[in-house]
C-alpha atoms as a PDB file:
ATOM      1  CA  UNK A   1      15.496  29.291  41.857  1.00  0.00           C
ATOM      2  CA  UNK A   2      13.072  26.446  42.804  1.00  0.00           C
ATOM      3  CA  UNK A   3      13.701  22.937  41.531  1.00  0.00           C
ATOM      4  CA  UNK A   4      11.376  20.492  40.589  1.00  0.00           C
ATOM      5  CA  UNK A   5       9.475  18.069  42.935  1.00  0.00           C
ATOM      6  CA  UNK A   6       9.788  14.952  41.148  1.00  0.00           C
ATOM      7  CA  UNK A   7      13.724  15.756  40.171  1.00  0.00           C
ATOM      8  CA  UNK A   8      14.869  15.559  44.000  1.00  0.00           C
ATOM      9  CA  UNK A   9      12.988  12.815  44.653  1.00  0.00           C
ATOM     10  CA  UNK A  10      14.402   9.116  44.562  1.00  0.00           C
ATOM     11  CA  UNK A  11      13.801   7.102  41.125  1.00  0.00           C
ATOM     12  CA  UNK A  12      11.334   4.350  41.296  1.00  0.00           C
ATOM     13  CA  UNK A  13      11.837   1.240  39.777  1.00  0.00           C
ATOM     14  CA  UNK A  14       9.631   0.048  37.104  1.00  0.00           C
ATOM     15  CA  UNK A  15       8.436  -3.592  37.169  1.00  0.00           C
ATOM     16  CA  UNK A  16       7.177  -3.194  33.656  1.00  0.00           C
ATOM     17  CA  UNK A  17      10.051  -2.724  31.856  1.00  0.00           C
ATOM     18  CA  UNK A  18      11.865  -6.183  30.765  1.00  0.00           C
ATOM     19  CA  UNK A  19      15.545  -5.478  31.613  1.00  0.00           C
ATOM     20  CA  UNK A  20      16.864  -8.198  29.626  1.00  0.00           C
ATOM     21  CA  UNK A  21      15.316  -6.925  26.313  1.00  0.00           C
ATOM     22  CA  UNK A  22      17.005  -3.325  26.758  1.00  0.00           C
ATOM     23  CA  UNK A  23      20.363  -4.414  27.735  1.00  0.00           C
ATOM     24  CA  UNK A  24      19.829  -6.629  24.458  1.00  0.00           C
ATOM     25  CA  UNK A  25      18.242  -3.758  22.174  1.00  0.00           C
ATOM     26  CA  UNK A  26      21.156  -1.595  23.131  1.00  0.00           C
ATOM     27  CA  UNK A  27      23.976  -3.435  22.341  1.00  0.00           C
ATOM     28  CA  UNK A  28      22.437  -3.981  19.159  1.00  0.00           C
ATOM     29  CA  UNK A  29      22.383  -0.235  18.385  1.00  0.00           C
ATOM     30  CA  UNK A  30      25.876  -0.375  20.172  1.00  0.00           C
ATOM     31  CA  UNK A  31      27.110  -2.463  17.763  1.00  0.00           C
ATOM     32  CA  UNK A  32      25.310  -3.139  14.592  1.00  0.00           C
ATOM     33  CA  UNK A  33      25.941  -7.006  12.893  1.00  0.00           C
ATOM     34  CA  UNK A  34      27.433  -6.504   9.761  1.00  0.00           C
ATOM     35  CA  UNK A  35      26.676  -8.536   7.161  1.00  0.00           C
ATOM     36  CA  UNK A  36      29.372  -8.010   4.214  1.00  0.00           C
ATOM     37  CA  UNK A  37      32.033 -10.546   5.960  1.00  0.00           C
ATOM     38  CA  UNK A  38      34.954  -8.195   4.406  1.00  0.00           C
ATOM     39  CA  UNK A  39      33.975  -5.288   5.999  1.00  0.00           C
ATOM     40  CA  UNK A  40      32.877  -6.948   8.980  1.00  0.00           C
ATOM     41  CA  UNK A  41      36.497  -8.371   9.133  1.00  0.00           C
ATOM     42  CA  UNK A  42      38.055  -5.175   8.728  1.00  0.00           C
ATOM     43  CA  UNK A  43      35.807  -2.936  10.705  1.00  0.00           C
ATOM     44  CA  UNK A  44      37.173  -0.961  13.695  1.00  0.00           C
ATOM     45  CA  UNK A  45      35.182  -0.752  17.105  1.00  0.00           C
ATOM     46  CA  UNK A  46      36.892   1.816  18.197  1.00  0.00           C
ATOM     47  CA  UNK A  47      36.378   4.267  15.069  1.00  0.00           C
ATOM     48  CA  UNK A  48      33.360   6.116  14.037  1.00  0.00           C
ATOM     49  CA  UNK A  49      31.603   5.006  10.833  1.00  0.00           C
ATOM     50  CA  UNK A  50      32.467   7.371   8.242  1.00  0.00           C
ATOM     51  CA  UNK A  51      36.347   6.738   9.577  1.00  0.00           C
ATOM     52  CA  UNK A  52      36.122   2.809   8.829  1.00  0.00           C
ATOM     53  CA  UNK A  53      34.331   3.354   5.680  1.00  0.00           C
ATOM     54  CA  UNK A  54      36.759   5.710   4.473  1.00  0.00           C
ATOM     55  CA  UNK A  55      39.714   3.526   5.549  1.00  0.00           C
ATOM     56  CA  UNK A  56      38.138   0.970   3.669  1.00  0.00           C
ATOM     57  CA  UNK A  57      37.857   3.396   0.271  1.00  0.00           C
ATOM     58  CA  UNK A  58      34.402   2.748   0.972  1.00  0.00           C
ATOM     59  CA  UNK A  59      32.040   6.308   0.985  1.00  0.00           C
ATOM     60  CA  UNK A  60      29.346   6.943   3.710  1.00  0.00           C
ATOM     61  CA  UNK A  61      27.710   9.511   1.542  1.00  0.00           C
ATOM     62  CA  UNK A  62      26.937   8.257  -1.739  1.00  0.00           C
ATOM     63  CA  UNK A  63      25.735  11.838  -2.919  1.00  0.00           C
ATOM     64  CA  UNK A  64      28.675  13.452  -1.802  1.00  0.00           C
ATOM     65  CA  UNK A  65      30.857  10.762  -3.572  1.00  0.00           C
ATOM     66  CA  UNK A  66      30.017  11.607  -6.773  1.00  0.00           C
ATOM     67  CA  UNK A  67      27.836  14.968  -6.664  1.00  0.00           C
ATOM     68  CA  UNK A  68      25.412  15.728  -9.631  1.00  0.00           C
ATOM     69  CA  UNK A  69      26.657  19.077 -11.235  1.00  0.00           C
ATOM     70  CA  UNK A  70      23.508  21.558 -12.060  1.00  0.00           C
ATOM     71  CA  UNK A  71      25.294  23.139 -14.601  1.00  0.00           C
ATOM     72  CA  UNK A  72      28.407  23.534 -16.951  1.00  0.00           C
ATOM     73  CA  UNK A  73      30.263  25.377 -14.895  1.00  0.00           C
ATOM     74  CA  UNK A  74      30.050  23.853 -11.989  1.00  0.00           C
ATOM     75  CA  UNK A  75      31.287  20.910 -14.049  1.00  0.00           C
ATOM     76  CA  UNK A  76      34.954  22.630 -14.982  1.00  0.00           C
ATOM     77  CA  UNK A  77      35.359  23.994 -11.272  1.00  0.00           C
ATOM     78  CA  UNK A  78      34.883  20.018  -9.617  1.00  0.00           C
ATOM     79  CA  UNK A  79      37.588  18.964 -11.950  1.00  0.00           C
ATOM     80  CA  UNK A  80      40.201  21.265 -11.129  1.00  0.00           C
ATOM     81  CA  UNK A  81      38.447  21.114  -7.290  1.00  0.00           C
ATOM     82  CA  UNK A  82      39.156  17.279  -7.485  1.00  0.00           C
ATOM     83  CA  UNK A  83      42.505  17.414  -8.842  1.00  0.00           C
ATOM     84  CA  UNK A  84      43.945  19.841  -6.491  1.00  0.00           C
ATOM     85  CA  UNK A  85      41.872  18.612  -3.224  1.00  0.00           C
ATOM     86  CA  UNK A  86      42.739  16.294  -0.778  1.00  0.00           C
ATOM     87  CA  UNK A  87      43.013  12.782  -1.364  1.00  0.00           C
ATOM     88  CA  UNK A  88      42.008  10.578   1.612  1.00  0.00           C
ATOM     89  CA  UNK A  89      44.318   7.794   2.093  1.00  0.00           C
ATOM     90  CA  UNK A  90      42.876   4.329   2.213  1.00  0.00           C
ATOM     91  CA  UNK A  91      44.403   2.089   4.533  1.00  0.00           C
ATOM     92  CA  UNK A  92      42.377  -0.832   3.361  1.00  0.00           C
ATOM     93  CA  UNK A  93      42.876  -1.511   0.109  1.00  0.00           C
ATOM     94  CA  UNK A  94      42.352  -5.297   0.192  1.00  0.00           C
ATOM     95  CA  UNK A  95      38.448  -4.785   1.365  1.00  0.00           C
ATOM     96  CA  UNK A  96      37.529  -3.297  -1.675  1.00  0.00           C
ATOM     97  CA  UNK A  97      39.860  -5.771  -3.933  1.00  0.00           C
ATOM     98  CA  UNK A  98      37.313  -8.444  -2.270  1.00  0.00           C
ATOM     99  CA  UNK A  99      34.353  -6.968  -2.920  1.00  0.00           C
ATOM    100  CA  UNK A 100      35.559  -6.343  -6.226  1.00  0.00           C
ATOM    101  CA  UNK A 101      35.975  -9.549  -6.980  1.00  0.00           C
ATOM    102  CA  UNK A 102      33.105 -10.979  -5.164  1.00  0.00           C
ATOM    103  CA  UNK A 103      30.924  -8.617  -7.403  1.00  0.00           C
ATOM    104  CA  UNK A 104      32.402  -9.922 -10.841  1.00  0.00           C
ATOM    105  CA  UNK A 105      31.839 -13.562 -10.063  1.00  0.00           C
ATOM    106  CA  UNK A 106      29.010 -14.677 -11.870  1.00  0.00           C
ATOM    107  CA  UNK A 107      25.431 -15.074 -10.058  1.00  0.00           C
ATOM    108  CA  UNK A 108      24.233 -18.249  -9.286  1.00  0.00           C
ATOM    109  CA  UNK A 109      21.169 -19.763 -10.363  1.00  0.00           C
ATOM    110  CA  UNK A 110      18.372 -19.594  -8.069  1.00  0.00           C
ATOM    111  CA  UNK A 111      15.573 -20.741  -9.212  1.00  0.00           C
ATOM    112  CA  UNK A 112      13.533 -24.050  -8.934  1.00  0.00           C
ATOM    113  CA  UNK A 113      10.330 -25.707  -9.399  1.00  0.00           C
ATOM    114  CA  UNK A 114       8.471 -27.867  -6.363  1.00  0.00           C
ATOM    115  CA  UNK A 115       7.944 -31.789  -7.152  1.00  0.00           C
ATOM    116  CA  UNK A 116       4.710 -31.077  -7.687  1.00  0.00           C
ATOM    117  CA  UNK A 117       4.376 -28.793 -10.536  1.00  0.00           C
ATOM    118  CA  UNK A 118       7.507 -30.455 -12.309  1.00  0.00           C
ATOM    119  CA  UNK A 119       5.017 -33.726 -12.086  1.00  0.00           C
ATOM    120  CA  UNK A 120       1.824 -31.140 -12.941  1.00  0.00           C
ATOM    121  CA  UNK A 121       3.335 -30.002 -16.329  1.00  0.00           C
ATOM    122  CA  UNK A 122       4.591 -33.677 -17.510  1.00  0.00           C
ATOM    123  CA  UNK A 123       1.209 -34.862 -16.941  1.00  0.00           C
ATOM    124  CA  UNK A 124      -0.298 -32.411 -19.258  1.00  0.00           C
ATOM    125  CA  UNK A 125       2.713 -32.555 -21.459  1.00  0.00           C
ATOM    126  CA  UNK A 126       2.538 -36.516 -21.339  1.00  0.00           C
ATOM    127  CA  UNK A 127      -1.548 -36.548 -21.745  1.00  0.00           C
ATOM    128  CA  UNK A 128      -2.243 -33.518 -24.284  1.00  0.00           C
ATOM    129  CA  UNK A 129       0.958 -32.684 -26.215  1.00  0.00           C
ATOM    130  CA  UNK A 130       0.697 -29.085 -27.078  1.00  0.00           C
ATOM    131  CA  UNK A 131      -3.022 -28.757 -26.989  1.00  0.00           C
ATOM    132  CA  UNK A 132      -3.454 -25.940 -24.153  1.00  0.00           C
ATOM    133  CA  UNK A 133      -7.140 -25.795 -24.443  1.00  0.00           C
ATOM    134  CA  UNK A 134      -7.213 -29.272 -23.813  1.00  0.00           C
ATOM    135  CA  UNK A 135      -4.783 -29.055 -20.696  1.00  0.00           C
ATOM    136  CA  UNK A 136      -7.003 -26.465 -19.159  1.00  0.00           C
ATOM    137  CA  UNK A 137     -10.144 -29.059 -19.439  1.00  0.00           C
ATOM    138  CA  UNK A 138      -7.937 -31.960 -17.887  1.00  0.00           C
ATOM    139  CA  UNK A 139      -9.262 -33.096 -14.771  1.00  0.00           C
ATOM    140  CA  UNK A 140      -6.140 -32.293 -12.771  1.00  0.00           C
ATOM    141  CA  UNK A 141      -5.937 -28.816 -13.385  1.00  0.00           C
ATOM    142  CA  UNK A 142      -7.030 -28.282 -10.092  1.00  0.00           C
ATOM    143  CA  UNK A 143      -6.576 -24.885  -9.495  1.00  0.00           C
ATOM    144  CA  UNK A 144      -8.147 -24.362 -13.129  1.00  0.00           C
ATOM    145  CA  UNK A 145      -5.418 -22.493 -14.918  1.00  0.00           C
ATOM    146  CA  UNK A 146      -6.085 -21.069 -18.639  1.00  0.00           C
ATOM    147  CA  UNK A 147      -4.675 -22.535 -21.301  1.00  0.00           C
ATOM    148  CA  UNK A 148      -1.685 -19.134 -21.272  1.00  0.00           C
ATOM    149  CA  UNK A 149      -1.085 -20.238 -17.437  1.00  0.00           C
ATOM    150  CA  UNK A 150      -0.656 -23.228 -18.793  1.00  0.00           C
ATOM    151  CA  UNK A 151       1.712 -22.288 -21.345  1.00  0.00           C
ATOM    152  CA  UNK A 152       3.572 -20.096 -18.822  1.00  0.00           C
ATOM    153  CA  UNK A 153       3.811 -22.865 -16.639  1.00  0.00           C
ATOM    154  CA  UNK A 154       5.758 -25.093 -19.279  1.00  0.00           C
ATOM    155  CA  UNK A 155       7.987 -22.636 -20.602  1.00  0.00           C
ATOM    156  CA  UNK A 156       9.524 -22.073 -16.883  1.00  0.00           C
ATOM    157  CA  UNK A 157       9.903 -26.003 -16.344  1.00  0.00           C
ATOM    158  CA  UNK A 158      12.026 -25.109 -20.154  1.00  0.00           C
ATOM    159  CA  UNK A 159      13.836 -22.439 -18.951  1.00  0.00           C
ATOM    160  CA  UNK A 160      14.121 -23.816 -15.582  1.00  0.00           C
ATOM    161  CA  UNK A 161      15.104 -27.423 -16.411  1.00  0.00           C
ATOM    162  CA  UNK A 162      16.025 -27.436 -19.713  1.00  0.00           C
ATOM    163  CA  UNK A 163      17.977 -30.995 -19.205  1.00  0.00           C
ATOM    164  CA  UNK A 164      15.071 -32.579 -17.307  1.00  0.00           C
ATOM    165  CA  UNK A 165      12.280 -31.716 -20.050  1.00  0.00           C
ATOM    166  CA  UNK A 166      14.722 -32.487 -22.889  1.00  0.00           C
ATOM    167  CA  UNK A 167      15.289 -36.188 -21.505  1.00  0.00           C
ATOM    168  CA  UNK A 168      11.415 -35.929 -20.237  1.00  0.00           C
ATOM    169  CA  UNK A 169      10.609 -35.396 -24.146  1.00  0.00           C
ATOM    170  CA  UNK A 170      13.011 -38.294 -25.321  1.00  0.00           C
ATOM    171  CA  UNK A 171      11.153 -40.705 -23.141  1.00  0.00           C
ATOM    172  CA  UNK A 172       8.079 -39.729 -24.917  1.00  0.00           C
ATOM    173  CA  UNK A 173       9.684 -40.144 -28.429  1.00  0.00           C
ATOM    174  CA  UNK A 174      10.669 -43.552 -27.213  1.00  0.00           C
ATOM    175  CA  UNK A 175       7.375 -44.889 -25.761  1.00  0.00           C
ATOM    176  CA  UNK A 176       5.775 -43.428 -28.635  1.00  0.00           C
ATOM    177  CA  UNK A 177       8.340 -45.498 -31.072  1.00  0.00           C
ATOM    178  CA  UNK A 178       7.606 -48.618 -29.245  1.00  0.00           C
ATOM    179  CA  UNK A 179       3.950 -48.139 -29.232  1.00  0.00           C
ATOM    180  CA  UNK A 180       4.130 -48.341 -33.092  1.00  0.00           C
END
């Protein structure tokens, strides 16, 4: 049988081709970075995926962790499937204690305002009171918000700052007093 002309002959080399980048894209698909620093920790090079995730207690599969049944029967045979099958043995408890635990701490707060529109809303606060209509006409409503943008605007420097704007009203109370 004949072979192909361009499969006998010698391989040229291509001066296109940035060697550095594919020796880098490869070992990135080599070995993925992973993020969670448990798992990371605990992860196994030598192992396939589904073998350190299962180690772990950890499923690759989420549909085949915890199948939808179609119907009622189905339901009754998983049971007594589940009960008699196999239990995989998980060799890594402590991974999935951390994440665990990491999960039931509570979230932190992430939000904040810029300088600027903390400053924006005490102005109109400080110059107009409660009078949105007459916040939207101020002269340094520069990007000419309605008086509900406004509004919106104030009620996340509340929510958002709640100790700022409380102390920020106080001073008001008190220049006001001394005014009188």
């Amino acid at each position: 049988m004949p072979k192909a002309k361009k499969k006998s002959r010698r391989p040229k080399y291509n001066y296109n081709v940035d060697r550095k980048k594919l020796h880098r894209a490869f070992r990135k698909r080599s070995a993925p970075r992973i993020k969670c620093a448990q798992i990371r920790r605990a992860w196994n090079n030598n192992k396939t995926v589904a073998q350190n995730l299962a180690e772990m207690g950890l499923a690759l599969d989420p549909n085949k962790a915890v199948p939808i049944p179609k119907t009622s029967q189905q339901v009754m045979k998983m049971e007594i499937d589940v009960e008699a099958g196999n239990r995989k043995i998980v060799r890594k408890p402590y991974v999935l204690n951390e994440l665990e635990y990491e999960a039931s701490l509570p979230e932190k707060k992430s939000e904040s305002l810029s300088r600027d529109h903390i400053d924006y809303v005490q102005h109109m606060i400080q110059s107009h009171g409660e009078n949105y209509k007459a916040m939207a006409r101020d002269e340094k409503n520069y990007y000419q918000d309605t008086p509900k943008q406004i509004k919106r605007k104030i009620n996340v420097y509340k929510r958002v700052c709640p100790e700022e704007y409380e102390a920020f009203v106080a001073s008001l109370q008190q220049g006001k007093m001394d005014l009188q």
